[in-house]
Protein backbone atom coordinates (compact mmCIF):
# COMPACT_ATOMS: atom_id res chain seq x y z
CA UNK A 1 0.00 0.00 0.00
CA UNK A 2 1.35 3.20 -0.93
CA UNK A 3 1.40 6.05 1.62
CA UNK A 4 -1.14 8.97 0.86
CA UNK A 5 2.19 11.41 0.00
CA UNK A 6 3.73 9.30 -1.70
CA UNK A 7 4.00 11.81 -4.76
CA UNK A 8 5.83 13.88 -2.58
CA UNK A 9 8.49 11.22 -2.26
CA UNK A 10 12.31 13.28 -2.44
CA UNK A 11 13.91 10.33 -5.21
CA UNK A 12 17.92 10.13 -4.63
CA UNK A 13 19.86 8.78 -7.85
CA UNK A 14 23.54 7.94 -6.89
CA UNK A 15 26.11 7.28 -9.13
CA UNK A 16 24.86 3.80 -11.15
CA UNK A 17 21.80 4.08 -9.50
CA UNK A 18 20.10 5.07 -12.02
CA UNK A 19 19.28 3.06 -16.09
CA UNK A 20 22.43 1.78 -17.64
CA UNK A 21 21.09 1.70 -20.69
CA UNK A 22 22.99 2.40 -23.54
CA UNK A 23 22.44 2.93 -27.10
CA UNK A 24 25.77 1.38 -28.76
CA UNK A 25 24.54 1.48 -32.28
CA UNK A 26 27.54 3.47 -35.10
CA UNK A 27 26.35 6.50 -35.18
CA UNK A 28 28.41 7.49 -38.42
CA UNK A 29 26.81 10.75 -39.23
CA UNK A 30 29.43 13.03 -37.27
CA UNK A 31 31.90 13.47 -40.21
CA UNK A 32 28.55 14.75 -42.96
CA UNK A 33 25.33 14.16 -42.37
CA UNK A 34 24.92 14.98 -46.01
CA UNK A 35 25.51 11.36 -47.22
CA UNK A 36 23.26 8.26 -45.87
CA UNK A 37 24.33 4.88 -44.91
CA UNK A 38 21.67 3.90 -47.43
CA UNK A 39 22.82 5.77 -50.27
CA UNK A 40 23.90 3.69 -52.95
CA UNK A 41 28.15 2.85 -52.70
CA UNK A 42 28.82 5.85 -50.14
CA UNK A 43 32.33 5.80 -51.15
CA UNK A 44 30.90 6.39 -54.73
CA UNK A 45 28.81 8.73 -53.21
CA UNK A 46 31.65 10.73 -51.06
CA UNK A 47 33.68 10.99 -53.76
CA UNK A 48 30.88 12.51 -56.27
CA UNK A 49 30.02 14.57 -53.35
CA UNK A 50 34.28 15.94 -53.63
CA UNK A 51 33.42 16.74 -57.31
CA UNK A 52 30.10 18.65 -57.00
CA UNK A 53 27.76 19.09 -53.95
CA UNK A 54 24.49 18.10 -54.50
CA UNK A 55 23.49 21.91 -54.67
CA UNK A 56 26.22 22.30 -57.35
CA UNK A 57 24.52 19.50 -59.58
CA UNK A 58 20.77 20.70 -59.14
CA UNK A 59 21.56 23.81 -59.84
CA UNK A 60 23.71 22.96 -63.02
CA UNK A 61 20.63 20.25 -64.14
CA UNK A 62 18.22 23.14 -63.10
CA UNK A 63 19.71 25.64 -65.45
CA UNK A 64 19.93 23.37 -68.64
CA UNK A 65 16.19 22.35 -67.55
CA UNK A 66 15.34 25.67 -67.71
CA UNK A 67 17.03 26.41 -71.00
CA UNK A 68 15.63 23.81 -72.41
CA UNK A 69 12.18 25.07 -71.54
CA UNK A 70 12.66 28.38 -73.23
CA UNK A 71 12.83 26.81 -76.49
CA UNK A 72 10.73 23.59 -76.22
CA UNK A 73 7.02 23.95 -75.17
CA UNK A 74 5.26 22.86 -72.62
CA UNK A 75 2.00 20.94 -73.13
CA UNK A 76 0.72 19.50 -69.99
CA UNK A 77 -0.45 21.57 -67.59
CA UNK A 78 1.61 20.14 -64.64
CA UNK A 79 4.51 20.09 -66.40
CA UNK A 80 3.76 24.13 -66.97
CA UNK A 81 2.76 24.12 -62.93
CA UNK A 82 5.88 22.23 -61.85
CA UNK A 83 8.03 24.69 -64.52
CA UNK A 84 6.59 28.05 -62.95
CA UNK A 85 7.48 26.62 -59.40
CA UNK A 86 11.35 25.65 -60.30
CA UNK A 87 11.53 29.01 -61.71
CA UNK A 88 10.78 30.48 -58.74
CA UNK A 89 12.69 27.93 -56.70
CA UNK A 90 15.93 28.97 -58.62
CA UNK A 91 14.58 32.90 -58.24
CA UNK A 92 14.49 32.34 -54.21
CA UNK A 93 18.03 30.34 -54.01
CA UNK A 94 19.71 32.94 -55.94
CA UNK A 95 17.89 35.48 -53.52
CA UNK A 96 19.58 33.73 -50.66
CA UNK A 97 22.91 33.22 -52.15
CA UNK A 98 23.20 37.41 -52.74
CA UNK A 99 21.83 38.18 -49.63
CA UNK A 100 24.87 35.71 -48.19
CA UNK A 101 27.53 37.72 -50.21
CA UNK A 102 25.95 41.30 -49.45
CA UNK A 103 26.39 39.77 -45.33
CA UNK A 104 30.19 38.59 -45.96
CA UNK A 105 30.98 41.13 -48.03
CA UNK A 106 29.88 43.44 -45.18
CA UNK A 107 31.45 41.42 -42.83
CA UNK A 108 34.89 41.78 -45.13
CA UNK A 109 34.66 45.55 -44.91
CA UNK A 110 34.20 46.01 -41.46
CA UNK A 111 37.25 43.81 -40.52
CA UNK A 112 39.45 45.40 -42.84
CA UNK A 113 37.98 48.87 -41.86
CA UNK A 114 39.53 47.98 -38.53
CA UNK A 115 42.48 46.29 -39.20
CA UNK A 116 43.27 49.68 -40.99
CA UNK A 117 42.32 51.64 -38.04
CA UNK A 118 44.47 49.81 -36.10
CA UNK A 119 47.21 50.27 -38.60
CA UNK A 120 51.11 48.97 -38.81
CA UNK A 121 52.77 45.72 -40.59
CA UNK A 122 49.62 43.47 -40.41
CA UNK A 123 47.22 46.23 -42.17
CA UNK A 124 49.81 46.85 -44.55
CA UNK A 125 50.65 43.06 -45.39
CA UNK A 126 46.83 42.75 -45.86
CA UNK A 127 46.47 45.57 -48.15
CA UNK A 128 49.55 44.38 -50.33
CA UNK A 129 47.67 41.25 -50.58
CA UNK A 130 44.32 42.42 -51.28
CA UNK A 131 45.85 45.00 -54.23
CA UNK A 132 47.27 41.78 -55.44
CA UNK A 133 43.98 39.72 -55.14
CA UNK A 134 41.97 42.69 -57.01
CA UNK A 135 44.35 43.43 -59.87
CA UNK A 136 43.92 39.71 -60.73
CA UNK A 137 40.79 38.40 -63.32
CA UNK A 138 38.00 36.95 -61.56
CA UNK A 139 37.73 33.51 -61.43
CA UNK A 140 39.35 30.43 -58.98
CA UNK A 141 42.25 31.54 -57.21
CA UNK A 142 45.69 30.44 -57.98
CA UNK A 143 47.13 28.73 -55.88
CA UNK A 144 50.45 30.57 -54.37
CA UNK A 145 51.95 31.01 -51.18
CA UNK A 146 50.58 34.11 -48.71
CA UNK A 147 52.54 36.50 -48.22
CA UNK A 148 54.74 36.45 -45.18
CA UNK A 149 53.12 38.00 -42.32
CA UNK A 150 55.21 40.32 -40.07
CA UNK A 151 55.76 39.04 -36.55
């Protein structure tokens, strides 16, 4: 018989006291979460994932899709649905990506804004490099050794 207080009962846990239970299943997620167990050959996978993200290749099948639709038409009114909706799928992604830049960008300015307040060998080893950086074409960077940085 339980007492009439009894869900006023203080409960003590001391060490091991307590469930031992343990979940000891791989948990193999912690290096990218972006490629399943159950994905096809994940070694396949990882290294398709080192050539192109997935985001890369949508967006690269998404603009030859879209391409394509300029000059082929479209018949069936879900087709023309699902069309009008990847258009503005791409329109909303490339929303996000300059919003991204504009933040960085911003970002970029203010810590070089200060670096030059702050002045002496490590403002003017960063401006040498960024000169450097600018005067070059866009596209990848080459790779090259940084300049030395004073100590």
């Amino acid at each position: 018989m339980y007492p009439w207080l009894w869900f006023w009962a203080p409960q003590f846990h001391f060490p091991f006291s307590g469930s031992l239970a343990q979940n000891i299943e791989p948990n193999t997620s912690w290096f990218s979460d972006l490629i399943q167990p159950s994905a096809g050959d994940a070694e396949i996978e990882k290294k398709a994932f080192g050539v192109a993200s997935y985001g890369k290749q949508l967006g690269q099948i998404t603009d030859v899709l879209l391409e394509l639709a300029k000059t082929v038409p479209v018949t069936f009114p879900e087709a023309s649905q699902a069309l009008q909706s990847l258009r503005k799928i791409k329109t909303d992604i490339e929303a996000i990506k300059d919003e991204q830049y504009g933040t960085s960008a911003a970002r970029l300015i203010g810590e070089v804004d200060a670096m030059r307040a702050r002045g002496g060998a490590p403002y003017e080893s960063l401006a040498e490099e960024l000169r450097l950086m600018l005067a070059r074409p866009a596209g990848p960077a080459p790779k090259r050794a940084r300049l030395p940085r004073p100590a």
